[in-house]
PDB file of N, CA and C in Angstrom:
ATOM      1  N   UNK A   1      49.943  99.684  56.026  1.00  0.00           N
ATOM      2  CA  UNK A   1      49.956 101.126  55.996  1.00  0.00           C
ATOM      3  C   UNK A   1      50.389 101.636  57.357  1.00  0.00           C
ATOM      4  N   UNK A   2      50.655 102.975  57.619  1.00  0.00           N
ATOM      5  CA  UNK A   2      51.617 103.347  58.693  1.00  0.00           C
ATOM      6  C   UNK A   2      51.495 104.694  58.988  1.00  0.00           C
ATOM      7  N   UNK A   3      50.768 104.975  59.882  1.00  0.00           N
ATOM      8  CA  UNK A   3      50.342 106.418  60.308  1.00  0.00           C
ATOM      9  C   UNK A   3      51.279 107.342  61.300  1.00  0.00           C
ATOM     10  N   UNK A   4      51.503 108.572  60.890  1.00  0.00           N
ATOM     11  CA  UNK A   4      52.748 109.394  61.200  1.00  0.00           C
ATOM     12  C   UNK A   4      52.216 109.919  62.157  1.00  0.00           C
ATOM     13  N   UNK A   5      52.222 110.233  63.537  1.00  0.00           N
ATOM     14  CA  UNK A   5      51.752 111.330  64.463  1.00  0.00           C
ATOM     15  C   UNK A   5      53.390 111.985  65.161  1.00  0.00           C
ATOM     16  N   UNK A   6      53.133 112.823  65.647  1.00  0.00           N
ATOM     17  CA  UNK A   6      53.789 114.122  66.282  1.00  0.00           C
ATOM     18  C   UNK A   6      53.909 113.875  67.828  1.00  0.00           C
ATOM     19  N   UNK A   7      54.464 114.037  68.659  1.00  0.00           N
ATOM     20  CA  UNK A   7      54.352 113.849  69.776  1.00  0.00           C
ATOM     21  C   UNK A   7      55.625 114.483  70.680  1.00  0.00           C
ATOM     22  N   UNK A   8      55.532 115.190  71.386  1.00  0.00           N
ATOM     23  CA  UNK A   8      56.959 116.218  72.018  1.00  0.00           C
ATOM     24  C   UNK A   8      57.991 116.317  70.859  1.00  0.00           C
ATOM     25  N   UNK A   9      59.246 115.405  70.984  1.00  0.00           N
ATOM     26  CA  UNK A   9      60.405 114.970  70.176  1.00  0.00           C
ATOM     27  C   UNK A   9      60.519 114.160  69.341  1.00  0.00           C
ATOM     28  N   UNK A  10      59.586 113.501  69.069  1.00  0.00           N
ATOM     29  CA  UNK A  10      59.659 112.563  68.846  1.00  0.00           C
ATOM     30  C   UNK A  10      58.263 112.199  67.527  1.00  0.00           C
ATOM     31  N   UNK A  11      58.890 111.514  66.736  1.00  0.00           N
ATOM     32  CA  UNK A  11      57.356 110.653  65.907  1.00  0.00           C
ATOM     33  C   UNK A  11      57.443 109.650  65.836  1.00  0.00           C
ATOM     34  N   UNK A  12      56.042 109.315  65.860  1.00  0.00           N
ATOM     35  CA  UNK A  12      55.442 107.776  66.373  1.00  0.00           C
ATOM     36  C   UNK A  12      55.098 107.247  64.678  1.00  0.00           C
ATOM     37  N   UNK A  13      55.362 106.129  64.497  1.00  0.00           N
ATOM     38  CA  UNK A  13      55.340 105.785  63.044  1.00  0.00           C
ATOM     39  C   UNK A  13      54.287 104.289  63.708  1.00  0.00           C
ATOM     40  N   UNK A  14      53.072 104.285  63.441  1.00  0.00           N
ATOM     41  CA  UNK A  14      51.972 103.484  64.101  1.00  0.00           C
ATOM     42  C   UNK A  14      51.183 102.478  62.767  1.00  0.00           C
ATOM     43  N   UNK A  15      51.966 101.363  63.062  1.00  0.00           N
ATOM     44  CA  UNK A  15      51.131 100.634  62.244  1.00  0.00           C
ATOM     45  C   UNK A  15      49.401  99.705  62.187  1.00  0.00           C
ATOM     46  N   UNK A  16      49.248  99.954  60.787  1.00  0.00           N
ATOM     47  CA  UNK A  16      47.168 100.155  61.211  1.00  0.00           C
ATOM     48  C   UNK A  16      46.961  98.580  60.523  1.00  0.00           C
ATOM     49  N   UNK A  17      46.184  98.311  61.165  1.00  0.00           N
ATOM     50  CA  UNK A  17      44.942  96.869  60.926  1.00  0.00           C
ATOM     51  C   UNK A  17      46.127  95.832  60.929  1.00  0.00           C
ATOM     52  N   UNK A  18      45.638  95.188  59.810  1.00  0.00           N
ATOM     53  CA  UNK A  18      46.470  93.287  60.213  1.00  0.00           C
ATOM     54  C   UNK A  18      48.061  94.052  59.704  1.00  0.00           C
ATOM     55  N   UNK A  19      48.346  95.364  59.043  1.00  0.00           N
ATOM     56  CA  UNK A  19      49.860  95.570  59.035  1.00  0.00           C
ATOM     57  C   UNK A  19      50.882  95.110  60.085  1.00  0.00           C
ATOM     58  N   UNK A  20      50.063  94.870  61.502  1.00  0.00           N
ATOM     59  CA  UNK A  20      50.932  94.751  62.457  1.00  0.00           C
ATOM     60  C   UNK A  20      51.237  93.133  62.395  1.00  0.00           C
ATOM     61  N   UNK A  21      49.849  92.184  62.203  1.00  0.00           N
ATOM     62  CA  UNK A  21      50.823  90.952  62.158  1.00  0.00           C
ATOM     63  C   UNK A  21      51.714  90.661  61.151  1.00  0.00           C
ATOM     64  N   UNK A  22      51.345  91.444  60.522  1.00  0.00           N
ATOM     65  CA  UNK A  22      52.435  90.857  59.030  1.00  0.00           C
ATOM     66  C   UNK A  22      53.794  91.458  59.514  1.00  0.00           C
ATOM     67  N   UNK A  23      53.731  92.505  59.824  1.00  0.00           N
ATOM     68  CA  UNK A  23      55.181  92.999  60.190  1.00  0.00           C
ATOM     69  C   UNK A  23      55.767  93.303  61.897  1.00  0.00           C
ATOM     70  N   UNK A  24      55.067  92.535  62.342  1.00  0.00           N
ATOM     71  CA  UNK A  24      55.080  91.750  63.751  1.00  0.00           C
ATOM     72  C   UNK A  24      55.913  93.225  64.589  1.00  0.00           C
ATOM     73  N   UNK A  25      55.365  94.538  64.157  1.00  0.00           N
ATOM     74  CA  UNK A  25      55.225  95.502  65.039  1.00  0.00           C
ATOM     75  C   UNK A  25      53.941  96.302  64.640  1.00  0.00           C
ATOM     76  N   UNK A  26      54.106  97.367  66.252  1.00  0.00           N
ATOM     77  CA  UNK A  26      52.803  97.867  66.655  1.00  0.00           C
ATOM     78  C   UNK A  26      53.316  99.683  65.840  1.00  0.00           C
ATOM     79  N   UNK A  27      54.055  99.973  66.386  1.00  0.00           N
ATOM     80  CA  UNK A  27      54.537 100.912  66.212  1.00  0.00           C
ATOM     81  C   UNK A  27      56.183 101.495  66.425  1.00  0.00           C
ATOM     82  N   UNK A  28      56.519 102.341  65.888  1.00  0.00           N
ATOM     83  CA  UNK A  28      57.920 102.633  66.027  1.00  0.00           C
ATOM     84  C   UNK A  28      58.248 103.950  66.096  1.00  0.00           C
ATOM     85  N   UNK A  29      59.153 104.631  67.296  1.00  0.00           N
ATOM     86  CA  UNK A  29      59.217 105.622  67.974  1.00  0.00           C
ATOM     87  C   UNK A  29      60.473 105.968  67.487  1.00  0.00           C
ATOM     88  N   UNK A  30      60.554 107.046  66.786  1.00  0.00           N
ATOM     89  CA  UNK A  30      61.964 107.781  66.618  1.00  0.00           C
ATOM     90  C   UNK A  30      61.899 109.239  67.100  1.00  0.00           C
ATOM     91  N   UNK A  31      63.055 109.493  67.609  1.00  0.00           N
ATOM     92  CA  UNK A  31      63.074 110.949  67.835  1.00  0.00           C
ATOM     93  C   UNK A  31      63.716 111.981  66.659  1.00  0.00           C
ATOM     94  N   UNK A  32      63.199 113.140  66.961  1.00  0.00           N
ATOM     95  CA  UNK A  32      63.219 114.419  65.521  1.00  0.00           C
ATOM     96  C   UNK A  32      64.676 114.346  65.486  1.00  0.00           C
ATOM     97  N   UNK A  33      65.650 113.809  66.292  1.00  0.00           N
ATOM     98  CA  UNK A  33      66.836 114.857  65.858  1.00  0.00           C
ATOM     99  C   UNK A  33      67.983 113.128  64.694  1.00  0.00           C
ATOM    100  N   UNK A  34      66.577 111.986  64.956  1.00  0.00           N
ATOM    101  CA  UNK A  34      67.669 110.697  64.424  1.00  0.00           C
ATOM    102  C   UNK A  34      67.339 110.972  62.943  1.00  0.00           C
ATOM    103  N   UNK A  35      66.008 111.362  62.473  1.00  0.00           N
ATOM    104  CA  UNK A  35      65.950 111.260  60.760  1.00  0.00           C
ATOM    105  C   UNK A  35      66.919 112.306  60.227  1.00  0.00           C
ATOM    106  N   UNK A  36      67.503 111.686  59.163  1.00  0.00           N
ATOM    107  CA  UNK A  36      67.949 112.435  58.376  1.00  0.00           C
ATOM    108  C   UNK A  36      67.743 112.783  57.231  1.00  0.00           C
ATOM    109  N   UNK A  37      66.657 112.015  56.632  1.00  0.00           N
ATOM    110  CA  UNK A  37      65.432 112.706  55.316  1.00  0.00           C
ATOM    111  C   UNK A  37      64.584 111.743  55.159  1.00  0.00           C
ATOM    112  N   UNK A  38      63.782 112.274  54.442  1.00  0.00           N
ATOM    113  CA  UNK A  38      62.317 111.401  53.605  1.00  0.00           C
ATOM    114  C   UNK A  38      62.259 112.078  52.446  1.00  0.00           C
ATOM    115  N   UNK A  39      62.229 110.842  52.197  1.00  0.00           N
ATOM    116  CA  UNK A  39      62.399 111.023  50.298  1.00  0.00           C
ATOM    117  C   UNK A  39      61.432 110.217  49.562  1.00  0.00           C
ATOM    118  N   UNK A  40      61.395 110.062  48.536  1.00  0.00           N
ATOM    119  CA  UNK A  40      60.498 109.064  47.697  1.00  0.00           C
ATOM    120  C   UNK A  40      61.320 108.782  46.014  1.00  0.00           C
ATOM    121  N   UNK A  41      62.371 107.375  46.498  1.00  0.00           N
ATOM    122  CA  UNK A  41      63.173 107.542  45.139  1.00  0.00           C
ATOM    123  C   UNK A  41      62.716 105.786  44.811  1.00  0.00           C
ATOM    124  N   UNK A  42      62.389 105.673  43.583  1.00  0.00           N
ATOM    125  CA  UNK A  42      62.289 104.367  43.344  1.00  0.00           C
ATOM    126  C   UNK A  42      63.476 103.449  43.297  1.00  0.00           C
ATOM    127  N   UNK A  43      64.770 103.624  43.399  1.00  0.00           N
ATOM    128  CA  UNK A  43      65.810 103.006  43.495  1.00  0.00           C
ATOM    129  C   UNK A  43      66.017 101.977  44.739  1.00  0.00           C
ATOM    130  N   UNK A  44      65.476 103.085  45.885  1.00  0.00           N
ATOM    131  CA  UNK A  44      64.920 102.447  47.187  1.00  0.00           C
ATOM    132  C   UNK A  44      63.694 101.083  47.175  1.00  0.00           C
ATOM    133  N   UNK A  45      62.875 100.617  46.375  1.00  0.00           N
ATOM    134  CA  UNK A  45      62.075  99.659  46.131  1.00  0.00           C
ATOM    135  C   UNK A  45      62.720  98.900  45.107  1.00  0.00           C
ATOM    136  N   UNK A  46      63.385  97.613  45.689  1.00  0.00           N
ATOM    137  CA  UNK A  46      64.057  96.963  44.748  1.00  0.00           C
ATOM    138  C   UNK A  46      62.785  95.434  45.119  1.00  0.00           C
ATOM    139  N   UNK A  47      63.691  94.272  44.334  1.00  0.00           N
ATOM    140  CA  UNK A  47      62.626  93.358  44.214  1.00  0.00           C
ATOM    141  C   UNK A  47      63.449  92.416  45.740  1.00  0.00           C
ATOM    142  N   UNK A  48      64.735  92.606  45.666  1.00  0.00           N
ATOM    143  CA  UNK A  48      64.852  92.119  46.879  1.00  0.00           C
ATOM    144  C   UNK A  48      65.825  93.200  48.006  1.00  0.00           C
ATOM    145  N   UNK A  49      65.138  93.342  49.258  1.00  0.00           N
ATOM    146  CA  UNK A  49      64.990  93.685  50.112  1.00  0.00           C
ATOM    147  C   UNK A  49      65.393  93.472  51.209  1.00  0.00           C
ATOM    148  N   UNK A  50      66.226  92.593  51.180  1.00  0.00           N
ATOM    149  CA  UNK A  50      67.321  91.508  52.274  1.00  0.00           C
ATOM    150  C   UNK A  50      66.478  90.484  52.559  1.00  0.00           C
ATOM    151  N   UNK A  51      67.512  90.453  53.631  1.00  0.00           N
ATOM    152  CA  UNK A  51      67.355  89.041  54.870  1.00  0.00           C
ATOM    153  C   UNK A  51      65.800  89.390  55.525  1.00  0.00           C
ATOM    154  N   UNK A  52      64.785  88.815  55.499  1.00  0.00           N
ATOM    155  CA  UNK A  52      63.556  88.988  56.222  1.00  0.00           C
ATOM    156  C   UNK A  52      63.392  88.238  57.712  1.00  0.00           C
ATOM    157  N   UNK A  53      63.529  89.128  58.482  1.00  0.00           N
ATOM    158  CA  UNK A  53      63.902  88.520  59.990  1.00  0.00           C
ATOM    159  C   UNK A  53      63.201  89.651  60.741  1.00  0.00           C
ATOM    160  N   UNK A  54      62.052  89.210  61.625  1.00  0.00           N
ATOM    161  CA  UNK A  54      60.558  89.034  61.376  1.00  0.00           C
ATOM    162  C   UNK A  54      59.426  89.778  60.339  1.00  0.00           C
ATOM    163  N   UNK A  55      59.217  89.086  59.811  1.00  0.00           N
ATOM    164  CA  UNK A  55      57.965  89.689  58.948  1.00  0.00           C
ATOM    165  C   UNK A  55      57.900  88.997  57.842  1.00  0.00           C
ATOM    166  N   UNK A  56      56.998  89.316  56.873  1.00  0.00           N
ATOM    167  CA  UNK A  56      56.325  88.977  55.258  1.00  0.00           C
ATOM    168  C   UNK A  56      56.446  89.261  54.378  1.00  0.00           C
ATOM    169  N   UNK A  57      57.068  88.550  53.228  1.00  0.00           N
ATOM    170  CA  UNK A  57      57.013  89.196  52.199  1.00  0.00           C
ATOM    171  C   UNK A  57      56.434  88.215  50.747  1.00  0.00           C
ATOM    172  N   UNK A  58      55.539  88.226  49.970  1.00  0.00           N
ATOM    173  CA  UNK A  58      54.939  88.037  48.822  1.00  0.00           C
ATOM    174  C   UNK A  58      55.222  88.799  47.784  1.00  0.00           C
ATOM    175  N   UNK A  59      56.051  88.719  47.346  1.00  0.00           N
ATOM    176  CA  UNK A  59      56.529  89.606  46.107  1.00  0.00           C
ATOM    177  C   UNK A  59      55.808  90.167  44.837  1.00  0.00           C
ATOM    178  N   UNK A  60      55.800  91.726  44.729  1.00  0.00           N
ATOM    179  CA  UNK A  60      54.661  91.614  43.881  1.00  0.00           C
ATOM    180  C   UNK A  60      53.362  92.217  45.045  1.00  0.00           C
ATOM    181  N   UNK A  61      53.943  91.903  45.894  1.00  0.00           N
ATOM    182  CA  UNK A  61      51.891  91.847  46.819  1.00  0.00           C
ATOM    183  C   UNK A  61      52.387  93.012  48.162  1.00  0.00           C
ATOM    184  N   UNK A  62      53.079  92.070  49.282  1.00  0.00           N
ATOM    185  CA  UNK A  62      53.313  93.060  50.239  1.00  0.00           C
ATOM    186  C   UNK A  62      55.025  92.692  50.696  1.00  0.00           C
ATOM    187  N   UNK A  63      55.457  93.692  51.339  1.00  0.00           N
ATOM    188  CA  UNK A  63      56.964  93.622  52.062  1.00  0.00           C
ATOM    189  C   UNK A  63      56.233  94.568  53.299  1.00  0.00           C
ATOM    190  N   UNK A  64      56.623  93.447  54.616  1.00  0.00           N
ATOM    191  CA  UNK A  64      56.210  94.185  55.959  1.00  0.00           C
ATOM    192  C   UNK A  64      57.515  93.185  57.024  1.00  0.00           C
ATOM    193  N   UNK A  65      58.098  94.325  57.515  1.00  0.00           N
ATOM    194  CA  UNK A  65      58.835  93.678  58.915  1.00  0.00           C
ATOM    195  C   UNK A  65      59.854  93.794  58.752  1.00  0.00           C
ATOM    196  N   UNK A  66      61.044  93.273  59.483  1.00  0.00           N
ATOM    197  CA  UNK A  66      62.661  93.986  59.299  1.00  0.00           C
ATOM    198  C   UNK A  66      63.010  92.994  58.595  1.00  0.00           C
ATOM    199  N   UNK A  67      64.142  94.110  57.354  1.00  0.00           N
ATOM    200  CA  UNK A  67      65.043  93.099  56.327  1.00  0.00           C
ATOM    201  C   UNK A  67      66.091  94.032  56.167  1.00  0.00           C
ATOM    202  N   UNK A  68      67.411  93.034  56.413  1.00  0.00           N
ATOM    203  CA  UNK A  68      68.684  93.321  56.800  1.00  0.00           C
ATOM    204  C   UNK A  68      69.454  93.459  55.414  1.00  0.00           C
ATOM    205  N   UNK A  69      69.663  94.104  54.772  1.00  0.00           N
ATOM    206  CA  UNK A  69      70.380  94.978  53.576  1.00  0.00           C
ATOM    207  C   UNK A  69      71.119  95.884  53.782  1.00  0.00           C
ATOM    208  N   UNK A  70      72.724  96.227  53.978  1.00  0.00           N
ATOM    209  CA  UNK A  70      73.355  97.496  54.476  1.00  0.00           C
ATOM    210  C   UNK A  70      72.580  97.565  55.431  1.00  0.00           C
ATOM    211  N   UNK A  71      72.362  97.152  56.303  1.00  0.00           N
ATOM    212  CA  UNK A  71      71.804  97.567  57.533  1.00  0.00           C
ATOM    213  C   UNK A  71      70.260  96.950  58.091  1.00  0.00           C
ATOM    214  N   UNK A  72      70.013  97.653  59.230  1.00  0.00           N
ATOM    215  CA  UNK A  72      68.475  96.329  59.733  1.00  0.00           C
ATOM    216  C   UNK A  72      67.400  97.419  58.757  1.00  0.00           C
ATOM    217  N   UNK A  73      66.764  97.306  58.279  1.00  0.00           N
ATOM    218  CA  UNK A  73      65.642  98.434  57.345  1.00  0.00           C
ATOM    219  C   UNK A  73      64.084  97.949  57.788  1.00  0.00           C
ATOM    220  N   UNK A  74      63.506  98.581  57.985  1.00  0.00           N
ATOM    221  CA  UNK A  74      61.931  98.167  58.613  1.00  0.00           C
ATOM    222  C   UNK A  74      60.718  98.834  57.257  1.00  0.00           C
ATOM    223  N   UNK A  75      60.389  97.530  56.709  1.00  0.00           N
ATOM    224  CA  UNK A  75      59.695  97.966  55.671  1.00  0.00           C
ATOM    225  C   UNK A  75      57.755  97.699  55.930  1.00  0.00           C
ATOM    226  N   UNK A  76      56.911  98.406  55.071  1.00  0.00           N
ATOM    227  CA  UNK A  76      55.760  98.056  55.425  1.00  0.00           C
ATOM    228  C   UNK A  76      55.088  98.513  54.343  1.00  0.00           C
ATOM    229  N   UNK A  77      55.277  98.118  52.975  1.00  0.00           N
ATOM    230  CA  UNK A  77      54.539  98.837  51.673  1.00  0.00           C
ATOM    231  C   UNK A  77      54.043  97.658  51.073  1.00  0.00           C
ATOM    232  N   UNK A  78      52.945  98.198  50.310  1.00  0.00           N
ATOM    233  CA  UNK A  78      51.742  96.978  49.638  1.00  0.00           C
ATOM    234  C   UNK A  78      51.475  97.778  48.378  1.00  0.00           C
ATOM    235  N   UNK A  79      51.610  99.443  48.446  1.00  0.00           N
ATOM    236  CA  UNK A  79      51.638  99.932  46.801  1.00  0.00           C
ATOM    237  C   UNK A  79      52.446 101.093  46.888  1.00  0.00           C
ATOM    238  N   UNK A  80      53.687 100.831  46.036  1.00  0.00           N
ATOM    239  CA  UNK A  80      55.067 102.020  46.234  1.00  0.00           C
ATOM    240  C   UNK A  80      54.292 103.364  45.990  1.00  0.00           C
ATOM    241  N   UNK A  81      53.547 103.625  45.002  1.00  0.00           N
ATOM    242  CA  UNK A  81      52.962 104.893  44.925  1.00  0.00           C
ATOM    243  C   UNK A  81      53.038 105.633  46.339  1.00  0.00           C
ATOM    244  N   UNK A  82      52.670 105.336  47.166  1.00  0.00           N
ATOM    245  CA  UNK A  82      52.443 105.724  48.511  1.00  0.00           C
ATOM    246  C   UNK A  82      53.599 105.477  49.576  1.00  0.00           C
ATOM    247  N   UNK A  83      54.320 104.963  49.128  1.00  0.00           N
ATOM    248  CA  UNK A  83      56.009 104.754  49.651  1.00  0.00           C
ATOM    249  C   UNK A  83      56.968 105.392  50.079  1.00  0.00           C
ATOM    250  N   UNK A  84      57.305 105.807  51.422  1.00  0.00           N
ATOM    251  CA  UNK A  84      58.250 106.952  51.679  1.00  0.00           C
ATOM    252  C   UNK A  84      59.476 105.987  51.977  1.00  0.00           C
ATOM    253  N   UNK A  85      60.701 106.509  51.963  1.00  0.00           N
ATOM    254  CA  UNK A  85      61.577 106.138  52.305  1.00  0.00           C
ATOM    255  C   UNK A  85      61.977 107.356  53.680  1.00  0.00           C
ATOM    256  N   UNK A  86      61.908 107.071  54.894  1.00  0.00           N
ATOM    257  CA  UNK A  86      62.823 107.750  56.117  1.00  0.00           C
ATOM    258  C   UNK A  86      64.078 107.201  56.332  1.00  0.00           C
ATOM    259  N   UNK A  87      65.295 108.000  56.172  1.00  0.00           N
ATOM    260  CA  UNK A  87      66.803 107.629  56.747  1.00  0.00           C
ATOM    261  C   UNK A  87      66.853 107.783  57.980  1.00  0.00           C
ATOM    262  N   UNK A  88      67.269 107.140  59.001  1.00  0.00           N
ATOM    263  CA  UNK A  88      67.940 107.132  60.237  1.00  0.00           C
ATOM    264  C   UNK A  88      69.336 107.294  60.708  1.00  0.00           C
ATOM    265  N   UNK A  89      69.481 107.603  61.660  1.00  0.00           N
ATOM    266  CA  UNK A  89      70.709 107.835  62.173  1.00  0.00           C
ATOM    267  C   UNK A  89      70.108 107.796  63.846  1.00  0.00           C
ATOM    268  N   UNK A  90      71.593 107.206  64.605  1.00  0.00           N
ATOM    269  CA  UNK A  90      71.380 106.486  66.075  1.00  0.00           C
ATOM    270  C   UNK A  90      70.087 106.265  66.084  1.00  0.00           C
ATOM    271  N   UNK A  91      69.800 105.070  65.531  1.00  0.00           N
ATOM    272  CA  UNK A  91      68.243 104.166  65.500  1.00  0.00           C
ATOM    273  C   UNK A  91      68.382 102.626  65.328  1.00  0.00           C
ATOM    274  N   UNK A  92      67.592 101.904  65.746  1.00  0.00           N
ATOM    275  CA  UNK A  92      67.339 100.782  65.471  1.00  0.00           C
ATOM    276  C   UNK A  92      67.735 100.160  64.186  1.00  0.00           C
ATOM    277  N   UNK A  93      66.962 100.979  63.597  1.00  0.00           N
ATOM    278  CA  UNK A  93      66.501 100.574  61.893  1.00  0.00           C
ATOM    279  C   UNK A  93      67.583 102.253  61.406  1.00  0.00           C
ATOM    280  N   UNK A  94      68.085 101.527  60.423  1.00  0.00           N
ATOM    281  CA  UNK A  94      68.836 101.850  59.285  1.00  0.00           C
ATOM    282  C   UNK A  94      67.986 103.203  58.211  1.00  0.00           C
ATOM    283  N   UNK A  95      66.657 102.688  58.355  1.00  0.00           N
ATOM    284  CA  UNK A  95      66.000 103.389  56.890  1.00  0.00           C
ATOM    285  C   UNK A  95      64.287 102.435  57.218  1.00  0.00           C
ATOM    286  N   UNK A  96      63.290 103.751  57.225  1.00  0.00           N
ATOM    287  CA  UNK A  96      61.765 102.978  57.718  1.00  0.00           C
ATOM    288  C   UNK A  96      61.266 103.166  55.837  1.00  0.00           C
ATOM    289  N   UNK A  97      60.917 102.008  55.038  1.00  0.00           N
ATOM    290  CA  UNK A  97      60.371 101.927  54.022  1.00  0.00           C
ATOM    291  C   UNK A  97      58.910 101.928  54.190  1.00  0.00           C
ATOM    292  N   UNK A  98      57.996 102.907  53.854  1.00  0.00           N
ATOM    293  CA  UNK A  98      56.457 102.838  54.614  1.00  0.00           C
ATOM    294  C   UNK A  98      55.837 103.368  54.064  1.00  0.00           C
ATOM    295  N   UNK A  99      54.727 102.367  53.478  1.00  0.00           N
ATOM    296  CA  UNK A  99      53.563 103.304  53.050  1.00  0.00           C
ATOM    297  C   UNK A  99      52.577 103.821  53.814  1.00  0.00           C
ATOM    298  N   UNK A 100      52.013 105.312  53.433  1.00  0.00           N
ATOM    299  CA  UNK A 100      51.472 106.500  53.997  1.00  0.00           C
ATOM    300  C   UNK A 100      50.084 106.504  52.933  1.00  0.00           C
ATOM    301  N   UNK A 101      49.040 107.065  53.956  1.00  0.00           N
ATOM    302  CA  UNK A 101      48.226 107.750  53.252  1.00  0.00           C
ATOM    303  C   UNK A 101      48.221 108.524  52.245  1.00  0.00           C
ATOM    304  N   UNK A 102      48.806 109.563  52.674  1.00  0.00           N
ATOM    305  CA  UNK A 102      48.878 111.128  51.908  1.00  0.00           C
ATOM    306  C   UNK A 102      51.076 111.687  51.603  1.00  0.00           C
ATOM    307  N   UNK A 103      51.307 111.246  50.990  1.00  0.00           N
ATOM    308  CA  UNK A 103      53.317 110.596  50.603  1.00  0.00           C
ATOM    309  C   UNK A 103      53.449 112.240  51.041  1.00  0.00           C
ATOM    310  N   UNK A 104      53.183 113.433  49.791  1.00  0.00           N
ATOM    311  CA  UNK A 104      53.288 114.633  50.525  1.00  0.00           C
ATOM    312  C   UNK A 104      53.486 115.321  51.694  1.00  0.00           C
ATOM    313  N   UNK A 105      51.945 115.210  52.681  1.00  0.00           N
ATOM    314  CA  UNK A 105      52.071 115.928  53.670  1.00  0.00           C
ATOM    315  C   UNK A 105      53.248 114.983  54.606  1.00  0.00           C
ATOM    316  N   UNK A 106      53.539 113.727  54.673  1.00  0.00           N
ATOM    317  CA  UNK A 106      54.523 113.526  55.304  1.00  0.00           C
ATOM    318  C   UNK A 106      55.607 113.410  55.161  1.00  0.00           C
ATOM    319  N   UNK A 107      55.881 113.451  53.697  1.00  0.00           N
ATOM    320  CA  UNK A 107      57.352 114.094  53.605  1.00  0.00           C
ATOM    321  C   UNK A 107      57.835 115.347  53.784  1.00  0.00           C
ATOM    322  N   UNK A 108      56.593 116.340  53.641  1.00  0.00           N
ATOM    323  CA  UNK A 108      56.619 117.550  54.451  1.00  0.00           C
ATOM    324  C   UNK A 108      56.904 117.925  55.617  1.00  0.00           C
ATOM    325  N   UNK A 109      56.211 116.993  56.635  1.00  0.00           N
ATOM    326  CA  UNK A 109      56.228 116.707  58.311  1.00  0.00           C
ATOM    327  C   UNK A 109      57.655 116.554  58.599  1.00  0.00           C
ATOM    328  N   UNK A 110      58.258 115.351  57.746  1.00  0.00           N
ATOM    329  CA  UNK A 110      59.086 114.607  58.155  1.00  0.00           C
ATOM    330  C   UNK A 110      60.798 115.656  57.828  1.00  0.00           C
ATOM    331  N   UNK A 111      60.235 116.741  56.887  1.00  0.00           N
ATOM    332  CA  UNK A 111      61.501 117.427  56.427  1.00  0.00           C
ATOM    333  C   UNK A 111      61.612 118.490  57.047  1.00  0.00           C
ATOM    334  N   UNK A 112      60.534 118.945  57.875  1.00  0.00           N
ATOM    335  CA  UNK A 112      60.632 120.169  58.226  1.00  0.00           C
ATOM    336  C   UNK A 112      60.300 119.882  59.645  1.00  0.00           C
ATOM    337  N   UNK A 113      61.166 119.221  60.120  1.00  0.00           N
ATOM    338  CA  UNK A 113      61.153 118.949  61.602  1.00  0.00           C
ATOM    339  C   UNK A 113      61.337 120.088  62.552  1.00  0.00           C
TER     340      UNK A 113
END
């Protein structure tokens, strides 16, 4: 799971409990002006997910850590219900696949930058 905070320019996308070893980050810093939406489309949760180069995946169970598909994509979901998809632009990562507490208020956050 993956907690959204606010911070000057920027949001901090902070991953919580053992999420971090599985997806062998702590957190990930983008600034407001690189997203270019958050959405929630199931087309985006396929069964495969690329190249997994660092992190975990159990299919069926969890996808955590970067997998290279059209691009490097940084995923961290264990139940899509709760699944945002963020697009990037001049970023690391391609597209942050992440499950959230509350999918709403942060696709809210995340659209109305």
């Amino acid at each position: 799971m993956v907690s959204v905070l606010v911070k000057n320019d920027n949001f901090i996308f902070e991953i919580i409990g053992l999420h971090k070893i599985w997806a062998m980050e702590s957190k990930i810093i983008v600034p407001k002006t690189s997203i270019i939406r958050a959405h929630q489309e199931s087309e985006d949760f396929t069964f495969w997910k690329g190249f997994r180069m660092p992190g975990t995946e159990i299919p069926g169970l969890i996808a955590a850590g970067t997998f290279y598909k059209k691009g490097r994509n940084f995923w961290d979901v264990m139940n899509k219900k709760n699944a945002v998809v963020v697009e990037l632009k001049d970023h690391y990562f391609k597209k942050l696949i992440i499950e959230v507490q509350n999918p709403e208020e942060i696709l809210h956050l995340l659209n109305t930058k």
